[in-house]
Protein backbone atom coordinates (compact mmCIF):
# COMPACT_ATOMS: atom_id res chain seq x y z
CA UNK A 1 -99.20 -30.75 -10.74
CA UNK A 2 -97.03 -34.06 -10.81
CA UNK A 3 -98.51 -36.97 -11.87
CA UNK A 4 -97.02 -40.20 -10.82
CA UNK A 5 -97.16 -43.78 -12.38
CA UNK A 6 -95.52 -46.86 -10.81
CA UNK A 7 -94.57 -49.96 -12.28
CA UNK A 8 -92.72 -53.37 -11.60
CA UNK A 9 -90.73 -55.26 -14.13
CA UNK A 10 -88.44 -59.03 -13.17
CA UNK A 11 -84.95 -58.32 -11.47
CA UNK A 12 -85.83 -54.49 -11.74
CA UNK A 13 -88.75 -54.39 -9.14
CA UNK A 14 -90.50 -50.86 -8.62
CA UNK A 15 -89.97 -48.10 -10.51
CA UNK A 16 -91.71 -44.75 -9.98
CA UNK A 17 -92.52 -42.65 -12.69
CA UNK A 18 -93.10 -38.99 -12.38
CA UNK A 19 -94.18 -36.20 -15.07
CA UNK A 20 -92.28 -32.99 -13.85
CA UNK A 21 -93.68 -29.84 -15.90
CA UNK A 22 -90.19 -28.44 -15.71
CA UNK A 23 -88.04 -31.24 -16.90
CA UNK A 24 -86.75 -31.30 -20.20
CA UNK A 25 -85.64 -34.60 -20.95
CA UNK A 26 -86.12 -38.41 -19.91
CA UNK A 27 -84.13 -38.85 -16.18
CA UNK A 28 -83.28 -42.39 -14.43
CA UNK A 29 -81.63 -42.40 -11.04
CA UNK A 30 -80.99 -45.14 -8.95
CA UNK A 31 -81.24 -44.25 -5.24
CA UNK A 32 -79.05 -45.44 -2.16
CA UNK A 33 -82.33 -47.13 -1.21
CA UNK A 34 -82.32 -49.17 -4.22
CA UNK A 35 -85.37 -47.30 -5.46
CA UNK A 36 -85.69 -46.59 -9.51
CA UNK A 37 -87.04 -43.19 -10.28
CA UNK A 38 -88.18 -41.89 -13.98
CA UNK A 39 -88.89 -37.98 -15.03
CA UNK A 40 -90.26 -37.26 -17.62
CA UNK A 41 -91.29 -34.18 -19.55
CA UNK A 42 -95.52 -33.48 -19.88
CA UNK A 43 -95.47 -34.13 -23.57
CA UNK A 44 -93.60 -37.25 -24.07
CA UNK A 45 -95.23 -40.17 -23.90
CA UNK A 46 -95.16 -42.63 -21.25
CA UNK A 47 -94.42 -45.70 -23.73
CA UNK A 48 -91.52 -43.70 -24.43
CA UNK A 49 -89.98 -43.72 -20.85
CA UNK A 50 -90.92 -47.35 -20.40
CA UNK A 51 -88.53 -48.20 -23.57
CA UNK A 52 -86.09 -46.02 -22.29
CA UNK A 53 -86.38 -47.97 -18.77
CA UNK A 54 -85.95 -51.35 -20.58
CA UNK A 55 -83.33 -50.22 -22.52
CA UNK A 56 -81.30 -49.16 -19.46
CA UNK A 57 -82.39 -52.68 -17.13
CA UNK A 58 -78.41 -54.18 -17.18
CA UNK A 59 -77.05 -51.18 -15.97
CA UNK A 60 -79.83 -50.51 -13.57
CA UNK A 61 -79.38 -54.24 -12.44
CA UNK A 62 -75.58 -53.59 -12.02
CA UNK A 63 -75.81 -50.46 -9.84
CA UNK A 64 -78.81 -52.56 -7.51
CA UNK A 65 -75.89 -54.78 -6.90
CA UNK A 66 -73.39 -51.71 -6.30
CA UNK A 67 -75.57 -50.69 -4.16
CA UNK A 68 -76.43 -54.06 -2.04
CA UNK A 69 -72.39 -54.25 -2.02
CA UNK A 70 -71.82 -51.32 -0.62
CA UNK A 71 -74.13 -50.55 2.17
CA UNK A 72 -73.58 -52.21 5.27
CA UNK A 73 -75.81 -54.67 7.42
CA UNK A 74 -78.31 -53.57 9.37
CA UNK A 75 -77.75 -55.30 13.52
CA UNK A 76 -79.30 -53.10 15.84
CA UNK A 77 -81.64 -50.19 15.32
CA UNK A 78 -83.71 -48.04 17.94
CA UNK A 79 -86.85 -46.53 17.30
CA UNK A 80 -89.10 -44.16 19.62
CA UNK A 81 -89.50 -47.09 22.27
CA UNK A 82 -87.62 -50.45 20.91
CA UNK A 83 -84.12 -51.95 20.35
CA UNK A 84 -83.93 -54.10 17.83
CA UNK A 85 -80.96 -55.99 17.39
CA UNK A 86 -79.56 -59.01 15.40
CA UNK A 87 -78.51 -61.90 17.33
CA UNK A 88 -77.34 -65.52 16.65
CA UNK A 89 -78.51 -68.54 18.43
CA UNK A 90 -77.35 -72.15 18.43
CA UNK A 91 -80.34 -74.83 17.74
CA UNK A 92 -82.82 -72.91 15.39
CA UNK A 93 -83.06 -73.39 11.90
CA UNK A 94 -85.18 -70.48 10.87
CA UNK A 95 -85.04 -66.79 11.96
CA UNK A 96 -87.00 -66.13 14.84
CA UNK A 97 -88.22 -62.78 17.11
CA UNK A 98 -87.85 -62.79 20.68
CA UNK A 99 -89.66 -59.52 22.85
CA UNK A 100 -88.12 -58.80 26.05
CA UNK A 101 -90.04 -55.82 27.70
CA UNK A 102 -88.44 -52.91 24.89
CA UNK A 103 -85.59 -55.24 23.63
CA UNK A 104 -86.59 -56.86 20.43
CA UNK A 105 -84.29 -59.78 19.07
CA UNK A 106 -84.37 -60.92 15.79
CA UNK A 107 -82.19 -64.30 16.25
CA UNK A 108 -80.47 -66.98 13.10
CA UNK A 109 -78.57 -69.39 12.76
CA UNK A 110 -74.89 -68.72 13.70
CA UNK A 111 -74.19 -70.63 10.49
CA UNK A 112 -76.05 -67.22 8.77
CA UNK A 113 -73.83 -64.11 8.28
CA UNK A 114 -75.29 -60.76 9.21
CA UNK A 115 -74.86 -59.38 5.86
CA UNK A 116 -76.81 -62.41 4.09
CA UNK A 117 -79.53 -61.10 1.73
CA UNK A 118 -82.84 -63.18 3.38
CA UNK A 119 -81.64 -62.66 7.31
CA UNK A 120 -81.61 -58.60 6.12
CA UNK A 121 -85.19 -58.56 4.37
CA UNK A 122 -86.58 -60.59 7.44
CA UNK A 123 -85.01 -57.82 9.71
CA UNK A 124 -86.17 -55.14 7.24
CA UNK A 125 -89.79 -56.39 7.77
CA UNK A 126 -89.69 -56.77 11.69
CA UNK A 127 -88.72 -53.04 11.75
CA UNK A 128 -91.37 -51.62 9.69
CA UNK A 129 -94.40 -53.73 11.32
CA UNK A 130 -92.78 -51.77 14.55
CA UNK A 131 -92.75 -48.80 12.90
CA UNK A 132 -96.36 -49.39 12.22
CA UNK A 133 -97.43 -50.07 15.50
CA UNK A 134 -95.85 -47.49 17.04
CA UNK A 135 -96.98 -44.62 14.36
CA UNK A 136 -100.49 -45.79 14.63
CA UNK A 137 -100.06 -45.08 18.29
CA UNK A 138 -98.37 -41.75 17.99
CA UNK A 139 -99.32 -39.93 14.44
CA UNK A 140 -103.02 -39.49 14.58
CA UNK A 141 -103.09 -38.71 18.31
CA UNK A 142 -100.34 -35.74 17.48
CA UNK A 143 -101.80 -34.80 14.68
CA UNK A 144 -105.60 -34.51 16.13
CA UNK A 145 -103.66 -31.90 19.37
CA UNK A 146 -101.81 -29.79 15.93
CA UNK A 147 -105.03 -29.77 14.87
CA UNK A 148 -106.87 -28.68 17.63
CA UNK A 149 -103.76 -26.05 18.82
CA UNK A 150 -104.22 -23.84 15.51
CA UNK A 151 -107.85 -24.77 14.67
CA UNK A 152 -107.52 -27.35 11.87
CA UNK A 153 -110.24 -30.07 10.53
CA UNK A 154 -109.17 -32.91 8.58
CA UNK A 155 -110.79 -36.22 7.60
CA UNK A 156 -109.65 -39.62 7.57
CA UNK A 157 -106.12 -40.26 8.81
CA UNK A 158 -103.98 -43.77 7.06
CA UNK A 159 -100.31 -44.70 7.95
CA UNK A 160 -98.73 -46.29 5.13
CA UNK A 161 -95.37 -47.80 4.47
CA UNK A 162 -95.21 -45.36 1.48
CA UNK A 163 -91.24 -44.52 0.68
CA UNK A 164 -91.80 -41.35 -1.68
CA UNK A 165 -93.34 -39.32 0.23
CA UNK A 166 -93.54 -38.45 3.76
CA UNK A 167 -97.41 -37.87 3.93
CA UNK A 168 -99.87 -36.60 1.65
CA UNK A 169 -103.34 -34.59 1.88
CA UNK A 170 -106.52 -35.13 -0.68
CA UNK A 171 -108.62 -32.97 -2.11
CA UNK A 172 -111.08 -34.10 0.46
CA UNK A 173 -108.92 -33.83 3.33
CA UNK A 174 -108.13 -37.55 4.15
CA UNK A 175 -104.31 -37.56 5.58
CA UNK A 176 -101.99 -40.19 4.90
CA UNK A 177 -98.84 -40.34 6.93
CA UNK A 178 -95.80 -42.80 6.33
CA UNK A 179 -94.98 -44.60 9.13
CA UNK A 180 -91.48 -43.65 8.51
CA UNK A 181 -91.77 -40.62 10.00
CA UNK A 182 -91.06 -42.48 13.03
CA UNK A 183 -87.40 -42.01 12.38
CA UNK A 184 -87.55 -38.37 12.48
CA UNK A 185 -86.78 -36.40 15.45
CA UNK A 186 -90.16 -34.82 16.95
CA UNK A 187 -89.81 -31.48 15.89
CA UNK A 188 -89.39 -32.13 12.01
CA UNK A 189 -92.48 -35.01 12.65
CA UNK A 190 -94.38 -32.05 13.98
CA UNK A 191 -93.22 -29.64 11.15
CA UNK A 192 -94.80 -32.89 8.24
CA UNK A 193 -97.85 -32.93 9.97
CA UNK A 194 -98.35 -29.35 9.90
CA UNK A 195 -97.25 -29.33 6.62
CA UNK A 196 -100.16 -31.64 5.71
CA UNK A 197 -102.70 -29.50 8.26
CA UNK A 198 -102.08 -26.38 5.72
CA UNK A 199 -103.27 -28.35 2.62
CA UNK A 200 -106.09 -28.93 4.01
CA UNK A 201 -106.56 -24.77 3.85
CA UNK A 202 -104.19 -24.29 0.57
CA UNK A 203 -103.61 -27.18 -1.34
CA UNK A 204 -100.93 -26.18 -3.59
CA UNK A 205 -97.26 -25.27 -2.33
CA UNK A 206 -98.12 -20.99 -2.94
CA UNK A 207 -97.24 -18.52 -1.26
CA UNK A 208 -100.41 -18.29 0.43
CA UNK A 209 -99.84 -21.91 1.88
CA UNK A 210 -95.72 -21.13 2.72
CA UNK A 211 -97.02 -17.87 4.76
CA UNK A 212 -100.00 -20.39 6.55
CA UNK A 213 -96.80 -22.67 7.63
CA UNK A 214 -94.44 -19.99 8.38
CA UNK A 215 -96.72 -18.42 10.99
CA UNK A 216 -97.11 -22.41 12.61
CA UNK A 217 -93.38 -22.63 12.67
CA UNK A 218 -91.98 -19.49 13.88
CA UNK A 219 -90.88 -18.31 10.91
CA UNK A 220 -88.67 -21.39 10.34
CA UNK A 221 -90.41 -23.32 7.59
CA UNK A 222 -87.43 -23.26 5.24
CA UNK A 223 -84.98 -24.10 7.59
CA UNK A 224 -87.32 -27.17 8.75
CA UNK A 225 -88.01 -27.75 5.02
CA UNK A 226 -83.83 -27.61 3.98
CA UNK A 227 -83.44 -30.11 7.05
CA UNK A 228 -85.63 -32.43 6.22
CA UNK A 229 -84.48 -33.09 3.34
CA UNK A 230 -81.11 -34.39 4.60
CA UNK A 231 -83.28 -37.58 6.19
CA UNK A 232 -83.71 -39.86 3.45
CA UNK A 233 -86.73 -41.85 3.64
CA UNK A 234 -85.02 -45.10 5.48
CA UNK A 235 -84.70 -48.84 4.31
């Protein structure tokens, strides 16, 4: 089992690290997202991978930067029942959201550039409190009719704005979905929360629990599986 350890540190932010039974070595990548990921091996010790971490913050810095460079600015983006889109606006000061029936504008200054660094987070955080609303309107109520179609019982159901994982079962049964699922076309949203229903029956990734999901998904659970994995968990 993976255990996972987070941690912030100045001009670095989060970085998540993860103790992989199978890894052999010390690993730092540095995602499109910006996020900082750490492997390490069961026996070494975690002080060790902190040290390595520090040792490594100018070049993680630099490819933050790369990365902030290179990807372009976000102006419009439609979710399950909004546009949101970037707009300027003469007389305001501040940034500023304006709802019209599913249109959602996030206006600035024309003085402010689309690509400027504040204007972006702002936009970032009007389109995951959204994201929220709308997956605490949609996840639980799909997940309850799953539930009920191939006689599952589960406890407690969260959303969370979690960015590692798409959702997560305990050992008690309490479901927590990220509200980024919301990106995801229905049918691989249905195949995560299916995913989760198993563990509530096998709570380890066995065979026992891939032949459980196979017989929910038609024999497709793979597939589903391989094409998930090409969505990266967004902004």
């Amino acid at each position: 089992m993976n255990r996972v350890k987070k941690c912030t540190y100045p001009n670095i932010g989060l970085v998540t690290y993860t103790y992989r039974s199978r890894s052999k070595r010390i690993t730092l990548r540095v995602k499109k997202d910006n996020s900082v990921h750490v492997t390490i091996p069961y026996l070494v010790k975690f002080s060790l991978a902190e040290d390595f971490v520090i040792s490594k913050a100018d070049w993680i810095i630099t490819k933050l930067h790369e990365n902030l460079k290179n990807s372009k600015p976000i102006t419009e983006l439609n979710s399950k029942h909004h546009i949101i889109q970037l707009q300027a606006a003469d007389n305001i000061s501040n940034f500023r959201v304006i709802k019209k029936e599913e249109k959602i504008f996030v206006l600035h200054p024309k003085s402010v550039e689309p690509s400027n660094t504040d204007l972006q987070e702002y936009l970032k955080k009007v389109i995951t409190e959204i994201m929220r609303l709308e997956a605490k309107k949609y996840l639980p109520h799909r997940l309850q009719e799953l539930a009920s179609l191939h006689g599952f019982k589960f406890g407690n159901v969260t959303i969370r704005n979690t960015k590692s994982r798409w959702g997560s079962c305990s050992g008690i049964n309490n479901i927590s979905l990220s509200l980024r699922l919301m990106y995801l076309p229905e049918h691989l949203i249905d195949y995560v929360l299916l995913h989760e229903l198993c563990h509530t029956k096998e709570k380890n990734h066995g065979p026992k629990f891939w032949l459980l999901l196979d017989s929910l998904c038609e024999g497709k659970s793979k597939i589903l599986s391989r094409e998930l994995k090409k969505y990266p968990v967004p902004l």
